[in-house]
N, C-alpha and C. Protein backbone atom coordinates (compact mmCIF):
# COMPACT_ATOMS: atom_id res chain seq x y z
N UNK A 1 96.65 103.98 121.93
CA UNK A 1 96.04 103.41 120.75
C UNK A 1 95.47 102.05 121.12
N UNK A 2 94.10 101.92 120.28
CA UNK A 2 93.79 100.25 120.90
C UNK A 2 94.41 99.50 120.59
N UNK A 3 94.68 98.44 120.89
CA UNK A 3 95.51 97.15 120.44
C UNK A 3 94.84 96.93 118.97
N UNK A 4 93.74 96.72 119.31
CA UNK A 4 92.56 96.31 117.79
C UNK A 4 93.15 97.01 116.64
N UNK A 5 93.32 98.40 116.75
CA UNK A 5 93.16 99.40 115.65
C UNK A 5 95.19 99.28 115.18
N UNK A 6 95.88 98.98 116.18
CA UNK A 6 97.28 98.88 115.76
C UNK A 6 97.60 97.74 114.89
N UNK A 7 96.97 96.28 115.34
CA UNK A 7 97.09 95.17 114.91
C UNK A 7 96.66 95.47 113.24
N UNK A 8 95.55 96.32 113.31
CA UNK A 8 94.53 96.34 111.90
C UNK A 8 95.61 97.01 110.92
N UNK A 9 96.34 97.84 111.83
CA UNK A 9 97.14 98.73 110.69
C UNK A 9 97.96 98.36 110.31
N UNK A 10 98.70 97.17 111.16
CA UNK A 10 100.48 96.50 110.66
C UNK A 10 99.81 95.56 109.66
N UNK A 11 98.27 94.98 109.56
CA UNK A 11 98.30 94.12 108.80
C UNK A 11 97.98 94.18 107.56
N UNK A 12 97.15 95.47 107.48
CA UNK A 12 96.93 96.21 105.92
C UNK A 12 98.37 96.57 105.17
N UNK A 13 99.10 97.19 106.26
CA UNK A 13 101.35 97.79 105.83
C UNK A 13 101.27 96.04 105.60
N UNK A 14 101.60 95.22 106.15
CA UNK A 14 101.81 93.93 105.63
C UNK A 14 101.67 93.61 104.49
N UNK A 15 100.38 93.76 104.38
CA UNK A 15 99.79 93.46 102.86
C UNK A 15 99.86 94.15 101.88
N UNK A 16 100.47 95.26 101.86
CA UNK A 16 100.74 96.07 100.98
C UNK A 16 101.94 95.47 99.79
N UNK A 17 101.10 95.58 98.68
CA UNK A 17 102.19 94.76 97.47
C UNK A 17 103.48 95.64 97.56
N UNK A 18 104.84 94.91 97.27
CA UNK A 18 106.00 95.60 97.14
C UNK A 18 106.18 95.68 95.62
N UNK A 19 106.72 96.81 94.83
CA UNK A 19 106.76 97.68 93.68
C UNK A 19 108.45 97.09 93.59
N UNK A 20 108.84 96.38 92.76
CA UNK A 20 110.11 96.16 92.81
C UNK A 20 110.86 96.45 91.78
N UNK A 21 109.72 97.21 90.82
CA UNK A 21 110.31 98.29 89.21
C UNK A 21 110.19 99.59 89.66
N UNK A 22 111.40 100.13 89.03
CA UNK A 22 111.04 101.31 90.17
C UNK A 22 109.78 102.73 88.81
N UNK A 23 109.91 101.92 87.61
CA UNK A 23 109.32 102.74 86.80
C UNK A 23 107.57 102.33 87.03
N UNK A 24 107.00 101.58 87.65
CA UNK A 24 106.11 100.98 88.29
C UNK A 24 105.66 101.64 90.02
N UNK A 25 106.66 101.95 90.66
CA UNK A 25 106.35 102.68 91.56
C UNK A 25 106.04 104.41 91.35
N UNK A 26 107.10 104.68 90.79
CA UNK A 26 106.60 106.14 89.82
C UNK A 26 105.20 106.39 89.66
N UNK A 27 105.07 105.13 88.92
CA UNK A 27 103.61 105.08 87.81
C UNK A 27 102.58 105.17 88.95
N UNK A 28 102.45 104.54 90.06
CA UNK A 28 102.32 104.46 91.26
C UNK A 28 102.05 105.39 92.12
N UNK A 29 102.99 106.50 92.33
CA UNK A 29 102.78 107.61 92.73
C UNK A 29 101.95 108.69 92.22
N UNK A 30 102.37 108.93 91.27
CA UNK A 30 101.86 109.44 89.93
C UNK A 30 100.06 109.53 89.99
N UNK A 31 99.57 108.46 89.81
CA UNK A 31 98.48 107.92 89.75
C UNK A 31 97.83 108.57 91.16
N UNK A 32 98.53 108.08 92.25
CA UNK A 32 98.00 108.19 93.60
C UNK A 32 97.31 109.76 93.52
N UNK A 33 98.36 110.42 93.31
CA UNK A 33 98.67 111.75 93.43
C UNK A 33 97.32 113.01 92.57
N UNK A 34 97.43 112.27 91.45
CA UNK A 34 96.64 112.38 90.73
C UNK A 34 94.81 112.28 90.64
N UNK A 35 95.03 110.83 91.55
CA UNK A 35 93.65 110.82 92.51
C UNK A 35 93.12 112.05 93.64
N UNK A 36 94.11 112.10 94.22
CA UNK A 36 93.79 113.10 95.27
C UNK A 36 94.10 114.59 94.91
N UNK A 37 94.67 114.87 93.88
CA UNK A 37 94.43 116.03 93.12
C UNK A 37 92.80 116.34 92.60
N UNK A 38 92.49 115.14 92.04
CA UNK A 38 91.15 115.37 91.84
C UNK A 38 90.30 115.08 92.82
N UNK A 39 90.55 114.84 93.84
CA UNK A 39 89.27 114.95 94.74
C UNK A 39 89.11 115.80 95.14
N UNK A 40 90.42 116.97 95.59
CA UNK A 40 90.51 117.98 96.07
C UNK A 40 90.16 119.10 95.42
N UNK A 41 90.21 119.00 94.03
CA UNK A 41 89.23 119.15 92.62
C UNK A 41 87.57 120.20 93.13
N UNK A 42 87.12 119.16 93.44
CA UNK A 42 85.80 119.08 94.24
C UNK A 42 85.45 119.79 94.85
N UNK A 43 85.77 121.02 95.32
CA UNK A 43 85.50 121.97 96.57
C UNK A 43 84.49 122.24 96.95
N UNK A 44 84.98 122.27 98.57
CA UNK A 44 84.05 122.00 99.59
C UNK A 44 84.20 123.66 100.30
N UNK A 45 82.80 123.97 100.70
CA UNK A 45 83.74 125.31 101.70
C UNK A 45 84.82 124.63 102.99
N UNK A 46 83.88 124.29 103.80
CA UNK A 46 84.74 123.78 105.32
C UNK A 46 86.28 122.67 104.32
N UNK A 47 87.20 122.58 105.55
CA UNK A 47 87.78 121.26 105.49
C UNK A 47 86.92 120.27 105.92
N UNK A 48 87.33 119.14 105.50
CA UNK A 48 86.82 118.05 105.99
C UNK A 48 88.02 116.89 106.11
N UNK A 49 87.68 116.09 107.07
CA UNK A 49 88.98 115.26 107.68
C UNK A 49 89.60 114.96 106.25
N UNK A 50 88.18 113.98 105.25
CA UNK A 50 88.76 113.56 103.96
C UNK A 50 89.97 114.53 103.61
N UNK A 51 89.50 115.75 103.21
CA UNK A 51 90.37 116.90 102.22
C UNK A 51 91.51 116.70 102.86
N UNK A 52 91.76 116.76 104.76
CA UNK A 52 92.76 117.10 105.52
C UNK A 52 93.77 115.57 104.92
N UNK A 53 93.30 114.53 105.32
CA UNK A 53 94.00 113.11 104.95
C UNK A 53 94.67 112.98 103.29
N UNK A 54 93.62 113.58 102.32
CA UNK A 54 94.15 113.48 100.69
C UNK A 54 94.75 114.60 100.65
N UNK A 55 94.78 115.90 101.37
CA UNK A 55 96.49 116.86 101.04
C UNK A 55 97.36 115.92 101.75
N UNK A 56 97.23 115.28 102.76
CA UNK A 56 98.52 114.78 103.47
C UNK A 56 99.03 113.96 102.34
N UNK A 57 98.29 112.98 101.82
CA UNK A 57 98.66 111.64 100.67
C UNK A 57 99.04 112.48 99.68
N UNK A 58 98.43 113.34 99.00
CA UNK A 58 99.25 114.01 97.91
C UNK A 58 100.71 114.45 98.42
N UNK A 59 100.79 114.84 99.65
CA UNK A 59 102.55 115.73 99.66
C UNK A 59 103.21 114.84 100.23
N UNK A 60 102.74 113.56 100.84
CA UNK A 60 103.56 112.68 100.34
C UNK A 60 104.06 112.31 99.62
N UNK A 61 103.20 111.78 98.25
CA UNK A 61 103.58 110.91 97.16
C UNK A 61 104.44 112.64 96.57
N UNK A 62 104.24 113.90 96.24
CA UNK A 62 104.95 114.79 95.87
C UNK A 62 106.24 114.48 96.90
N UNK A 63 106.61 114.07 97.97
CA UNK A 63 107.82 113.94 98.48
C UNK A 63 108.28 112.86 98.11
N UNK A 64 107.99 112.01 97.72
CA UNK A 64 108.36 110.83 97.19
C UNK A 64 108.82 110.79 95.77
N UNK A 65 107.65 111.73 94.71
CA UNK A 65 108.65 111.85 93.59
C UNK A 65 109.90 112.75 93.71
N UNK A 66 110.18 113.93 94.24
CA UNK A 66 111.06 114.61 93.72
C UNK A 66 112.13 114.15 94.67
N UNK A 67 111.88 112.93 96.11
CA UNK A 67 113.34 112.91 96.28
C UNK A 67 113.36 111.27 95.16
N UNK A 68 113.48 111.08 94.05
CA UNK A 68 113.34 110.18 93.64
C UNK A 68 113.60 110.43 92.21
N UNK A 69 114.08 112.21 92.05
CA UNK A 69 115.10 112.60 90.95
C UNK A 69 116.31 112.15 91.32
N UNK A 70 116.96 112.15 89.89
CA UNK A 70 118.33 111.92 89.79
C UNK A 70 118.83 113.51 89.19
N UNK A 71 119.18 114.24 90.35
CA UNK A 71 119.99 115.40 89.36
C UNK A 71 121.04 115.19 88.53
N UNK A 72 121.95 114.13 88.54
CA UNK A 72 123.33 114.05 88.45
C UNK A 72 122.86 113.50 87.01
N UNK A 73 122.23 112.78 86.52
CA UNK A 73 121.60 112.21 85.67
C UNK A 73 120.47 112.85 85.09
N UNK A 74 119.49 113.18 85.05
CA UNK A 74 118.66 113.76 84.91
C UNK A 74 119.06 115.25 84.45
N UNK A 75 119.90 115.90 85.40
CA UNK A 75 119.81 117.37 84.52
C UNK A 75 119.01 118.08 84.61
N UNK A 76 118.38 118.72 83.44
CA UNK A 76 117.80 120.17 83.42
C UNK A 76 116.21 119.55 83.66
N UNK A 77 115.85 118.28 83.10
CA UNK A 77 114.89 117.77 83.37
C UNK A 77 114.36 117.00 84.74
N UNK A 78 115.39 116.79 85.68
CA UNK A 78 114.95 116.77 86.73
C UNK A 78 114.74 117.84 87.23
N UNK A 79 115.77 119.20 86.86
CA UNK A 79 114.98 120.39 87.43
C UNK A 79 113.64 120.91 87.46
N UNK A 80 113.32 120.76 86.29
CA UNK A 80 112.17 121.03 85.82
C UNK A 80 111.00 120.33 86.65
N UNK A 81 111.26 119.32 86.54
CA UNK A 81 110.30 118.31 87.07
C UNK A 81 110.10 118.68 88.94
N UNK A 82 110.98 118.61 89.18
CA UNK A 82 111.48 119.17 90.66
C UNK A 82 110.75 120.43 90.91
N UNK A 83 110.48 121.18 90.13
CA UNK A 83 109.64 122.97 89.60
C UNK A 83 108.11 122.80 89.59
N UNK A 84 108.24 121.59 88.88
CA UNK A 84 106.61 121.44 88.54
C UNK A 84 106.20 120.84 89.98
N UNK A 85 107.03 119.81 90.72
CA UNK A 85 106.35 119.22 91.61
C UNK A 85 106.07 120.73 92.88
N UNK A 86 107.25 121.24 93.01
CA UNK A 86 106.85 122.34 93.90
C UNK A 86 105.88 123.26 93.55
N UNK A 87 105.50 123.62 92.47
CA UNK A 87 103.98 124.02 91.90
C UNK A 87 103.24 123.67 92.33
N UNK A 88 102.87 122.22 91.97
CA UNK A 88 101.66 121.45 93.07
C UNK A 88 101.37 121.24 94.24
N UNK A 89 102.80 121.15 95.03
CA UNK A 89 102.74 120.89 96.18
C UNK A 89 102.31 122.60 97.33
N UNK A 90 102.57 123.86 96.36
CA UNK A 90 102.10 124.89 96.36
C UNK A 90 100.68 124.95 96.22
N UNK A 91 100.08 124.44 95.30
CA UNK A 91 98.45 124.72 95.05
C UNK A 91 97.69 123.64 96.27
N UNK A 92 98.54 122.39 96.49
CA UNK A 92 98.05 121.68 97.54
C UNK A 92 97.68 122.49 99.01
N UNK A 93 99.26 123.10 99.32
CA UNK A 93 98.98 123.50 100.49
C UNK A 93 97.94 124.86 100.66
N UNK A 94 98.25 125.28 99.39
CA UNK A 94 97.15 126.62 99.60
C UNK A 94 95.50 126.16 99.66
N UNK A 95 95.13 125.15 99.28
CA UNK A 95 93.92 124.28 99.19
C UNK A 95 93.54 124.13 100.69
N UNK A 96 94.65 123.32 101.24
CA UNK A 96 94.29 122.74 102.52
C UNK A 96 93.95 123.99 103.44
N UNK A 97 95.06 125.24 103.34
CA UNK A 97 94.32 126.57 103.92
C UNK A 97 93.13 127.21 103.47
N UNK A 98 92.80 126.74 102.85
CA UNK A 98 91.46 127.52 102.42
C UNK A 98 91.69 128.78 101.42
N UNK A 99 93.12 128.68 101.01
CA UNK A 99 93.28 130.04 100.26
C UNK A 99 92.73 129.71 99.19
N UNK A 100 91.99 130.80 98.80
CA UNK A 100 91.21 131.27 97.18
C UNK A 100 92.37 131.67 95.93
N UNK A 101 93.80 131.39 96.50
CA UNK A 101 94.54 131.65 95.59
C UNK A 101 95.38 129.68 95.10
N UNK A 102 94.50 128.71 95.16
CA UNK A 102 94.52 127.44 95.49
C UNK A 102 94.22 127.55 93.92
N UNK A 103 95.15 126.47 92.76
CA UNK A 103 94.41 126.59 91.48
C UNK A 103 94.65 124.68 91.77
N UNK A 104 93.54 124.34 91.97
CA UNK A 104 94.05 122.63 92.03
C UNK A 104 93.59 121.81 90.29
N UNK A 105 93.05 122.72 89.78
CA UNK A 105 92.54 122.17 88.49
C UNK A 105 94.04 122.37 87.71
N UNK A 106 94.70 123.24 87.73
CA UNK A 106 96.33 123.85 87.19
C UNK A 106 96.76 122.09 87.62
N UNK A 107 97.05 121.93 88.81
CA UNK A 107 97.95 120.96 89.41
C UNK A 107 97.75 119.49 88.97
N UNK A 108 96.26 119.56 88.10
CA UNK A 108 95.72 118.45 87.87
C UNK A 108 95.97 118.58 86.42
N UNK A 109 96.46 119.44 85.98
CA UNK A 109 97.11 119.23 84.20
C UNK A 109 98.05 119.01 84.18
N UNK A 110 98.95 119.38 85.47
CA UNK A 110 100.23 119.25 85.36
C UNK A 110 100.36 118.16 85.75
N UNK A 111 100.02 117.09 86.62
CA UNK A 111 100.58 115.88 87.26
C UNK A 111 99.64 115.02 85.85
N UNK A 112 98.54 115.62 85.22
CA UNK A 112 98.34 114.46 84.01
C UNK A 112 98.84 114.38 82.84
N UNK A 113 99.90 115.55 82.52
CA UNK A 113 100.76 115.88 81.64
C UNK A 113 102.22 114.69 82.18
N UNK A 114 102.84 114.98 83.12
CA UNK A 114 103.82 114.17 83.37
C UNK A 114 103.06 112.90 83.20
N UNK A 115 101.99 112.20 84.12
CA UNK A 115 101.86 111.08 83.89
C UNK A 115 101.75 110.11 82.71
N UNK A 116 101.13 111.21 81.85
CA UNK A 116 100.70 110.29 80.61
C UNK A 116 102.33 110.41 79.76
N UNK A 117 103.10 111.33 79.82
CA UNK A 117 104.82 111.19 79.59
C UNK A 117 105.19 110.51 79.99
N UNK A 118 104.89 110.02 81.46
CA UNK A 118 105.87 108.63 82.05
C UNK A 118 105.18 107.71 81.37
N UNK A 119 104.07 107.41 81.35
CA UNK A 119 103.51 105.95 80.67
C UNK A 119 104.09 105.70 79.10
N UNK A 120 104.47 107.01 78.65
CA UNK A 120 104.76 106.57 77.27
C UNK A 120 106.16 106.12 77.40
N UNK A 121 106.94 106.13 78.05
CA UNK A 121 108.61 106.06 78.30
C UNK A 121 108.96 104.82 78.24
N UNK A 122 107.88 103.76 78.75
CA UNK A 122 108.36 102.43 78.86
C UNK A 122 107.81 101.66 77.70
């Protein structure tokens, strides 16, 4: 790796604001997720690096919410939620393969259904 391009990257992670509510980082994810749901929205025939980079960022931030249930607390509604995220993270990966059985517009009601639920909570 060049020196140039490593330096560039610790200093953007540097600068990255820290989220120290955690109902704010949610909101956070959420959002992210939501972005790249809809870009992926968009279909393209080929992949393109973009598509390849925004499935990666979506199943991130999807790994990030659901380890970020509380079952013990949460309950039947973290299950649920836990259900829905593996839904998406289903239509994601079938996207990134090129499968025609990919519903990313589905995944994009569902992550704007939770979101606009989390925004009302606080």
């Amino acid at each position: 790796m060049n020196k140039f391009i490593g330096k560039q990257a610790y200093q953007q992670t540097a600068q990255a604001p820290v989220i120290n509510d955690p109902h704010a980082a949610i909101t956070v994810c959420l959002n992210t997720l939501l972005q790249g749901l809809q870009l992926l929205s968009r279909k393209t025939d080929a992949p393109s690096d973009i598509a390849i980079k925004t499935s990666s960022k979506c199943l991130t931030a999807i790994y990030v919410l659901q380890t970020s249930l509380d079952f013990d607390k949460g309950g039947e509604i973290a299950n649920k939620l836990f259900q829905l995220y593996e839904y998406v993270k289903y239509h994601v990966i079938a996207s990134s393969k090129g499968d025609n059985a990919a519903n990313i517009e589905s995944a994009v009601e569902v992550i704007t259904e939770i979101l606009n639920t989390w925004k009302s909570i606080k």
